[in-house]
Structures are given as C-alpha cells and as structure tokens.
Protein backbone atom coordinates (compact mmCIF):
# COMPACT_ATOMS: atom_id res chain seq x y z
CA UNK A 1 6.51 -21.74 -18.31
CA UNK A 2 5.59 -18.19 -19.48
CA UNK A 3 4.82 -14.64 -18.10
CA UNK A 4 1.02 -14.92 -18.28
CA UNK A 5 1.42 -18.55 -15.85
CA UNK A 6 3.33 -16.72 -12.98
CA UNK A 7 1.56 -13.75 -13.23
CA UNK A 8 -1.89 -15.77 -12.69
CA UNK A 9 0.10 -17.76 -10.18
CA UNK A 10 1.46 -14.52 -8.37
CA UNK A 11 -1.86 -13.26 -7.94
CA UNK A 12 -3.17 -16.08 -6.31
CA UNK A 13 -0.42 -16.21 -4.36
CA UNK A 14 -1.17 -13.12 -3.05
CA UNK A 15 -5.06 -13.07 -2.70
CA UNK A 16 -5.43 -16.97 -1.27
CA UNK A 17 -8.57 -17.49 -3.50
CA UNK A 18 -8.48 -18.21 -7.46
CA UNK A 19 -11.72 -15.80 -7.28
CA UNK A 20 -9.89 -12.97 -5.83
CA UNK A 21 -6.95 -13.33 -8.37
CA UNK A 22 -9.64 -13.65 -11.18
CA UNK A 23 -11.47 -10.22 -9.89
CA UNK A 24 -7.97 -8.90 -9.25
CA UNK A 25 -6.43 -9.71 -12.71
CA UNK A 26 -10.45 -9.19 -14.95
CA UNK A 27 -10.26 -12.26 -16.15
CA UNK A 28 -12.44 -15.94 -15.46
CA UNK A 29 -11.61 -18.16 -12.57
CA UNK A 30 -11.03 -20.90 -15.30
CA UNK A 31 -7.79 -18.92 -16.90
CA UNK A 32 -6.11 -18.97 -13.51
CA UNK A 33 -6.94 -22.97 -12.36
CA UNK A 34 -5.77 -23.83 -16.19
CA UNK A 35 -2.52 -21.67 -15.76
CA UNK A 36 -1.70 -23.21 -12.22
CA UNK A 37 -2.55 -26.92 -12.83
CA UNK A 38 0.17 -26.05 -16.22
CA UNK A 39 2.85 -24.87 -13.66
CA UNK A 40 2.06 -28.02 -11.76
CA UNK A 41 2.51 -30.38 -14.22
CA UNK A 42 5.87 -28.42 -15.47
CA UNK A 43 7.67 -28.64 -12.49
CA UNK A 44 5.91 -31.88 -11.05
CA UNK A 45 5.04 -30.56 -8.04
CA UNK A 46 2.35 -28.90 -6.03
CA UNK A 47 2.27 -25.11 -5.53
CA UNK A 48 -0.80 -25.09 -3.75
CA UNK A 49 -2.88 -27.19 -0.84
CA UNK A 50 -6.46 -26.21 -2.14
CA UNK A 51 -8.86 -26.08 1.12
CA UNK A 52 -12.40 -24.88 1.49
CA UNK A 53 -10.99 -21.35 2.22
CA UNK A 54 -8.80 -20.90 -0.48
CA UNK A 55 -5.44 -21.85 -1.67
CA UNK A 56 -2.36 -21.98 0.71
CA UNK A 57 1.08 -22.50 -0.59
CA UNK A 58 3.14 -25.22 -0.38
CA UNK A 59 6.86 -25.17 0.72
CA UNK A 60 7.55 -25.07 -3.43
CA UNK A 61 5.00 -22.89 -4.06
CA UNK A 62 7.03 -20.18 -1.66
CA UNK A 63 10.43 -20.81 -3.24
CA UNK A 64 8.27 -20.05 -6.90
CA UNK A 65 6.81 -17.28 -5.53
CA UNK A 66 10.12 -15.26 -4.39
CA UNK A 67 11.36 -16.63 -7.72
CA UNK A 68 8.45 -15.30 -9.64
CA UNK A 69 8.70 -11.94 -8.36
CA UNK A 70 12.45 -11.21 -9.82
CA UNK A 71 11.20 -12.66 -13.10
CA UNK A 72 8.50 -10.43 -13.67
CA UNK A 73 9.93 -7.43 -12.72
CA UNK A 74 12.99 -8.25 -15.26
CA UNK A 75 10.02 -8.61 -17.55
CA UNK A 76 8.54 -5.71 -16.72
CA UNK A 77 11.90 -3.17 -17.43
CA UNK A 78 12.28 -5.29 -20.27
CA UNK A 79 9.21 -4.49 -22.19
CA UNK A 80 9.45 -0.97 -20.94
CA UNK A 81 12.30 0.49 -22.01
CA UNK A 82 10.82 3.05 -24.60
CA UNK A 83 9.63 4.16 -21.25
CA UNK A 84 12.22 4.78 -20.00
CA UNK A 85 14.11 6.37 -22.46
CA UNK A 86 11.49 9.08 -23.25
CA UNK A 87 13.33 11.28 -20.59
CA UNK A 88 9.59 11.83 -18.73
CA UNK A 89 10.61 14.39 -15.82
CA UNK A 90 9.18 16.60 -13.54
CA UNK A 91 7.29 16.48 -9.96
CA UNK A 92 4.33 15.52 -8.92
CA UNK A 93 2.45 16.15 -5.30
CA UNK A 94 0.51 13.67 -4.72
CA UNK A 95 -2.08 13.28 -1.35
CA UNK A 96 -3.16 9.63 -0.16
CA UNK A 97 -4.64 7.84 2.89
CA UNK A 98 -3.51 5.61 5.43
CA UNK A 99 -4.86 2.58 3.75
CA UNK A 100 -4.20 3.50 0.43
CA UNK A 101 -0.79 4.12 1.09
CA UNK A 102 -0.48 1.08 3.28
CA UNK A 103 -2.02 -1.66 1.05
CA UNK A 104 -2.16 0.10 -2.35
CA UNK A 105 0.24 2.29 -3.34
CA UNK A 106 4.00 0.90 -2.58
CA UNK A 107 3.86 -1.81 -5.31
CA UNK A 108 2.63 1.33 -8.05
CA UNK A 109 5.02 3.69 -6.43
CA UNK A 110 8.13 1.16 -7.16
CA UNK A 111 7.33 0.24 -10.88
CA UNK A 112 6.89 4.26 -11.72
CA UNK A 113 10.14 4.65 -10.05
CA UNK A 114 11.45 1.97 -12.86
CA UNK A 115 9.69 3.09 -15.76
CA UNK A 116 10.01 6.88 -14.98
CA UNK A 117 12.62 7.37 -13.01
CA UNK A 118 13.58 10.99 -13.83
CA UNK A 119 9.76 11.58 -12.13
CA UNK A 120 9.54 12.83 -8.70
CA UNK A 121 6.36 12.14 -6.80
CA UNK A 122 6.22 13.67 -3.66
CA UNK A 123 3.51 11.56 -0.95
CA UNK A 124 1.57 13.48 2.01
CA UNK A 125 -0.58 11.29 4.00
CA UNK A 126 -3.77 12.59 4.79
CA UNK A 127 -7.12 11.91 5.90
CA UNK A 128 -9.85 12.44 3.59
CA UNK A 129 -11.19 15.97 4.73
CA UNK A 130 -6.90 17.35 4.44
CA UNK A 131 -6.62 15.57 0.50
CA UNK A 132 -10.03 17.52 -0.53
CA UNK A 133 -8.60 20.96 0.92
CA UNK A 134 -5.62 20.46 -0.28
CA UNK A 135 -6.67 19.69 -3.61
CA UNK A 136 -9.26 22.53 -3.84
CA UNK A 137 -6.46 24.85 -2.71
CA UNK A 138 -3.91 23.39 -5.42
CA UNK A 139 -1.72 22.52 -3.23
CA UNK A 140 -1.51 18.63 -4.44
CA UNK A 141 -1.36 18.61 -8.39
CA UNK A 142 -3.51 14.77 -7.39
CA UNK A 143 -4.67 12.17 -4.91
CA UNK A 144 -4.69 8.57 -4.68
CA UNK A 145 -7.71 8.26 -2.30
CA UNK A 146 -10.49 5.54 -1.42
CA UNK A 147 -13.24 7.07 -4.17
CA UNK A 148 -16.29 5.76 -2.12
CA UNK A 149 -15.53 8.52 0.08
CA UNK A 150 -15.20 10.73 -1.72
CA UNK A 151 -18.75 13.71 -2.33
CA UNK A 152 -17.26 16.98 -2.99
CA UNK A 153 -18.50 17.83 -5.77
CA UNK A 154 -15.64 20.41 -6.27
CA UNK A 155 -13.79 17.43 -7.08
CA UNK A 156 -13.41 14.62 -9.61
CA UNK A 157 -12.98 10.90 -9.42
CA UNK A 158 -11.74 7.68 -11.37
CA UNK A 159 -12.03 4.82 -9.80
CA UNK A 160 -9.52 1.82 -10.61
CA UNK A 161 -10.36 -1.02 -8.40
CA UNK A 162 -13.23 -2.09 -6.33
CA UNK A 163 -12.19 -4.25 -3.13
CA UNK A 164 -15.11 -6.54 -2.88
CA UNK A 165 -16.07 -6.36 1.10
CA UNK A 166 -16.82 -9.88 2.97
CA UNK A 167 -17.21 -11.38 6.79
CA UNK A 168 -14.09 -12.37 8.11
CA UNK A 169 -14.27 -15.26 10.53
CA UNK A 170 -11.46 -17.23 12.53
CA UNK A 171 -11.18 -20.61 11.22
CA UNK A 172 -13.75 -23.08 12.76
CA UNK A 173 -16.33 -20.82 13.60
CA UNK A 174 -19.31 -22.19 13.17
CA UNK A 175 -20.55 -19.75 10.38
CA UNK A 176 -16.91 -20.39 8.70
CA UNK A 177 -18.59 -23.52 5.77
CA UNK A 178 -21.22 -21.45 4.79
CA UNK A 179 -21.81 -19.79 1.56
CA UNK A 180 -23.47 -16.62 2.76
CA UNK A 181 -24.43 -15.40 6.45
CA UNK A 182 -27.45 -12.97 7.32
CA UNK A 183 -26.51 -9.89 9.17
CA UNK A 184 -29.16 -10.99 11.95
CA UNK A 185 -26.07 -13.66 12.25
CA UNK A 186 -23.60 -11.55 12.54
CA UNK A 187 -25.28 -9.17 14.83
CA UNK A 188 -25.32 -12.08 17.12
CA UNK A 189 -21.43 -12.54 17.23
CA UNK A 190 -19.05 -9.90 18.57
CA UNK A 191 -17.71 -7.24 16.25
CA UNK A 192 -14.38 -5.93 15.81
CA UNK A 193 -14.92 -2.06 14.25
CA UNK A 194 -12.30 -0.34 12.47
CA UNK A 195 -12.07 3.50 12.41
CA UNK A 196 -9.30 4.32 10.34
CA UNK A 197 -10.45 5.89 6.75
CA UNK A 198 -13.97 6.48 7.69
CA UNK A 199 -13.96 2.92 7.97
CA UNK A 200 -16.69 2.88 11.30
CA UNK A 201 -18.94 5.59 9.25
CA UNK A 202 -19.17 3.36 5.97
CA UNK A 203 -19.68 0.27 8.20
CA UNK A 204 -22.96 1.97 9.83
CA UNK A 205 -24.28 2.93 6.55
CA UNK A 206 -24.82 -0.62 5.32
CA UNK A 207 -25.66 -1.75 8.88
CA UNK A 208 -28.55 1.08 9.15
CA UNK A 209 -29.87 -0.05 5.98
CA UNK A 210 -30.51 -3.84 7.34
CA UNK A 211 -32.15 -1.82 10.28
CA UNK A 212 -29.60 -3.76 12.39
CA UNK A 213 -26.85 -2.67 14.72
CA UNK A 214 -23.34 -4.15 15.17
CA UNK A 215 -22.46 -5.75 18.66
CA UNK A 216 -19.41 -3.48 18.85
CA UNK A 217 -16.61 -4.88 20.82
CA UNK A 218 -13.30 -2.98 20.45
CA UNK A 219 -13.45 0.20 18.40
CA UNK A 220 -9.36 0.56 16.70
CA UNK A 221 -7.75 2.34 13.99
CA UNK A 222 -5.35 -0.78 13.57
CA UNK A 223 -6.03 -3.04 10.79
CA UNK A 224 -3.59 -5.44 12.40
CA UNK A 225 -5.06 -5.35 15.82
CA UNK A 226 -8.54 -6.26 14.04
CA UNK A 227 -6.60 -8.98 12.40
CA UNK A 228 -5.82 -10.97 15.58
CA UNK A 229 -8.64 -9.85 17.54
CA UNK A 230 -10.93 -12.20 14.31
CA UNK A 231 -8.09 -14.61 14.57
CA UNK A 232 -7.66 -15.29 17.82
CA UNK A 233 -11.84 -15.62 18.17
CA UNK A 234 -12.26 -12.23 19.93
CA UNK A 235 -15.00 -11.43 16.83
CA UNK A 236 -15.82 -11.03 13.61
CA UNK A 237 -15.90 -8.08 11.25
CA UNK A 238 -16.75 -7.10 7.59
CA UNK A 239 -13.51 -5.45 5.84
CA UNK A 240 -12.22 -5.04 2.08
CA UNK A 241 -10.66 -8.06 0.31
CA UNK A 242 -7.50 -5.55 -0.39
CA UNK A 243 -6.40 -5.19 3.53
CA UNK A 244 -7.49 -9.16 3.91
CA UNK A 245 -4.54 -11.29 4.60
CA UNK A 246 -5.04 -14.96 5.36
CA UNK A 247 -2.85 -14.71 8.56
CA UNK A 248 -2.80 -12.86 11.82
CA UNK A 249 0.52 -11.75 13.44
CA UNK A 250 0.35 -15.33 15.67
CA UNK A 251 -0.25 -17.30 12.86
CA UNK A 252 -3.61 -17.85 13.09
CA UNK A 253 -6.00 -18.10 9.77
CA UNK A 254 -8.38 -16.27 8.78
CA UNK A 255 -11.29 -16.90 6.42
CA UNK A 256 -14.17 -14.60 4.63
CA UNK A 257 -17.53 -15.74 3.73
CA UNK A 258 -19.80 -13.24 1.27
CA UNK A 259 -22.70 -11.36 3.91
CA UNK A 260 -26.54 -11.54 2.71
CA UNK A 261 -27.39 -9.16 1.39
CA UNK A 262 -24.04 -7.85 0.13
CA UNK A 263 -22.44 -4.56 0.95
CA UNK A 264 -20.76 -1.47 -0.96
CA UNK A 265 -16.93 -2.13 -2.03
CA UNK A 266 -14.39 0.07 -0.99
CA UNK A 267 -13.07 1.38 -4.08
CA UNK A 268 -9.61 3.08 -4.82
CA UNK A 269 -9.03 5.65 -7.31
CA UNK A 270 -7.44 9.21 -8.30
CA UNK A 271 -9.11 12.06 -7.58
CA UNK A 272 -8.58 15.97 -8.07
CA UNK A 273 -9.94 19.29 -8.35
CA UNK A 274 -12.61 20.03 -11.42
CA UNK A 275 -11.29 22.10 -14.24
CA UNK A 276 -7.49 21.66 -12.69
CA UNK A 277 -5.03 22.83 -15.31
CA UNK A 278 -3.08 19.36 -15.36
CA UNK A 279 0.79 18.84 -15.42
CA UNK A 280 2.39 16.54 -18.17
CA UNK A 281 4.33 14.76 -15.26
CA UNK A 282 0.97 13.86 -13.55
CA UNK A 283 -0.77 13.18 -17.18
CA UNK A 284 2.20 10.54 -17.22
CA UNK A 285 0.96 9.29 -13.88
CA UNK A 286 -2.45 8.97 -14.75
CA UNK A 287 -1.86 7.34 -18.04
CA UNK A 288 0.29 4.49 -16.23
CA UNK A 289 -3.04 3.86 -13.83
CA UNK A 290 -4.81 3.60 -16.56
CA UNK A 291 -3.07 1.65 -18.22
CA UNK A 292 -2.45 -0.54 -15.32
CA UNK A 293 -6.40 -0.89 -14.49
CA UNK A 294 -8.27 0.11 -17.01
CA UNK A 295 -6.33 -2.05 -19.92
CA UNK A 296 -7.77 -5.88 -20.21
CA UNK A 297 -4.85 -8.35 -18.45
CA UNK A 298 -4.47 -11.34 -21.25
C-alpha cells in the first residue's frame, strides 16, 4: 500500500466515477483502475461495487476511506514541514462565492491552516458583482471566484480547475443508459434551474445557442433542493461535476450522462485587480494553488 494508491482511491471515492478522479487528479483513467484493483488484491477485499453509473463503495471501502483520510493528511504535514518552519505570516482578505466557498474552498482553507499556520486569511462571501468592487477598490488583497464569470477587464484571472458540466438524471429514467442525450431531449423533460452564482444566466447562454428553451419547473438558489427535486423524479438539470454528489438528502441516486452537444465548464480560479501591488502573504497563497493545480499529480 502506498500514498499514490489511496490518494487515487480517495479521489474516486469522492467523485463516484474513475473518469472524474482521472480529470480531478490529470492523470489517465488506467492509473486509477491499476491503483484500485492493487488495493484490492492487498487487502482481499472489494472497495468498490462498479455499476453503469460509477463506482459505489462497499462497507470496506468506507472504513478505508475514513482511514485514508488521517493517513494522508499525516503525510501531508510530514512532507511539509520546511513549510512550516519558514515562519510565513501575515493576513490576507480574501472574497469568494457561495459555491466556491461551499464545495471548493474548506478542504484548501484547512491544509493552508497546516502548512502556514502563522497566516491569517480573512473570508467575505460575496456575490460576483461585491468581489469585483471590492477588489477594484482594494479592499480584498484576492478572490477565490468561479472565473467563467468573471469579464471585467479591470481584473485578472487564473483559472485552476474546470468542473466538467453534465445532465443529471434520477436513476431509471429512461435517458439514464445512454451515452449522450440531445437537448431537444431534455427540453422535453422538466427542468430544475438553479440561480445561485449566476447559475440561471450561464444555463440560458448554452440553451440560447441550441435555439432551445428549458421547460423550467422550480427556479431555487439551493443546490440541495435541486438535488432531491432530480432524485426524487421531479426533473432533470445540467450542473457542474464539483457540486454533483451521487446522493440526495433521502437517499436517492443520482446519475449524469454527457449532453450533445456539450456545454461550457464552470471553472474556479483566483482573481484580482490588474497591476495590484501584491502582498508576500497572498504570493504564499497563490504559490500553494499553484502548486496544488497547476503541478502534474504522479
């Protein structure tokens, strides 16, 4: 068993799909299989029930994930403690969104607290049109922001991941075994339309340019409420593989099929003002981003 195994495993864990942990981690769908079936045949045991939707966890597979988790992060203050002994200090104000800060940011936020701990990063949640005044008016040193958004051009991006979008279906629908499905289809079905983030304005943009219109059923700002309504067969919708979760709140699955043609990712990245005089402290942050997305995972 090693650290590149339960990382490979962890991130399937978390996505469902080998694909998603492949895209997640920049590396082939044939690195994470090998590195699973390996953990398989170490412990003897399955970690996975592999269906046509993905992978779901088996009753070991749960026990190596919460396992996993306290390994890696012993790991990960292992291998950087130069780090943390370089005395990095200072604070930081940093501006976000609501689903950057809810499905992004905590895990990053954590591991800088471990590796920089003497760094203070102070978070205002905002919506998009608040983070670009506040950044032209210096009053946040950076953002953390959804970058497809983003068209000031008083204001510059780097974008560190792009969150494929897809159709999410409940399970058994009859659209749910296909490999792609026509937005003619989907304008035929009931559809679930989230507003938070601008998330209703993107979602017109690459319905207007099928020349098609959504059958809108329920208009929320609640990723979770869109979650059951899909679930629970109320409709479908077409949302970000980062804020996809497998499960509703009941229990009930949820599956994604790829939409023909395919749509714009949502894509998360740091953003802030042109020709800003830049702090050390938030150099420090920026480096560790990079690092983090920008640096090939072996």
């Amino acid at each position: 068993m090693n650290f590149r195994q339960l990382k490979y495993f962890v991130a399937t864990a978390e996505t469902g799909q080998v694909s998603r942990a492949a895209n997640a981690l920049s590396i082939s769908q044939s690195a994470i299989t090998t590195a699973i079936r390996e953990l398989e045949s170490e412990l003897a045991t399955g970690l996975f029930t592999r269906t046509a939707h993905g992978m779901e966890m088996t009753q070991a597979g749960r026990e190596l994930l919460a396992l996993s988790y306290e390994i890696l992060t012993k790991i990960d203050e292992a291998v950087n403690i130069r780090e943390r002994a370089s005395g990095t200090s200072g604070r930081i104000i940093m501006a976000t969104t609501y689903t950057v800060i809810g499905y992004f940011l905590p895990y990053h936020l954590d591991r800088l607290a471990r590796l920089h701990p003497n760094l203070e990063i102070q978070i205002h949640e905002l919506n998009r049109e608040s983070v670009e005044e506040g950044l032209l008016a210096n009053r946040f040193d950076i953002a953390l922001v959804l970058t497809s958004n983003i068209s000031n051009p008083g204001i510059e991006t780097e974008t560190l991941l792009r969150s494929p979008r897809r159709l999410w279906l409940p399970q058994g629908h009859r659209l749910a075994d296909r490999a792609r499905v026509r937005f003619d289809e989907i304008a035929a079905e009931d559809y679930i339309m989230l507003t938070v983030d601008e998330a209703a304005n993107t979602t017109m943009k690459y319905w207007n340019s099928n020349a098609m219109q959504p059958n809108v059923r329920l208009r929320t700002s609640s990723i979770e409420a869109v979650r059951s309504m899909v679930a629970n067969g109320r409709g479908v919708t077409v949302l970000s593989d980062m804020v996809y979760r497998p499960w509703s709140l009941e229990g009930k699955r949820i599956v994604t099929v790829e939409t023909d043609p395919g749509v714009p990712s949502m894509d998360i990245g740091l953003a802030w003002r042109r020709g800003a005089d830049i702090t050390p402290a938030t150099l420090v942050l920026h480096a560790y981003f990079r690092q983090a997305f920008h640096t090939p995972q072996i």
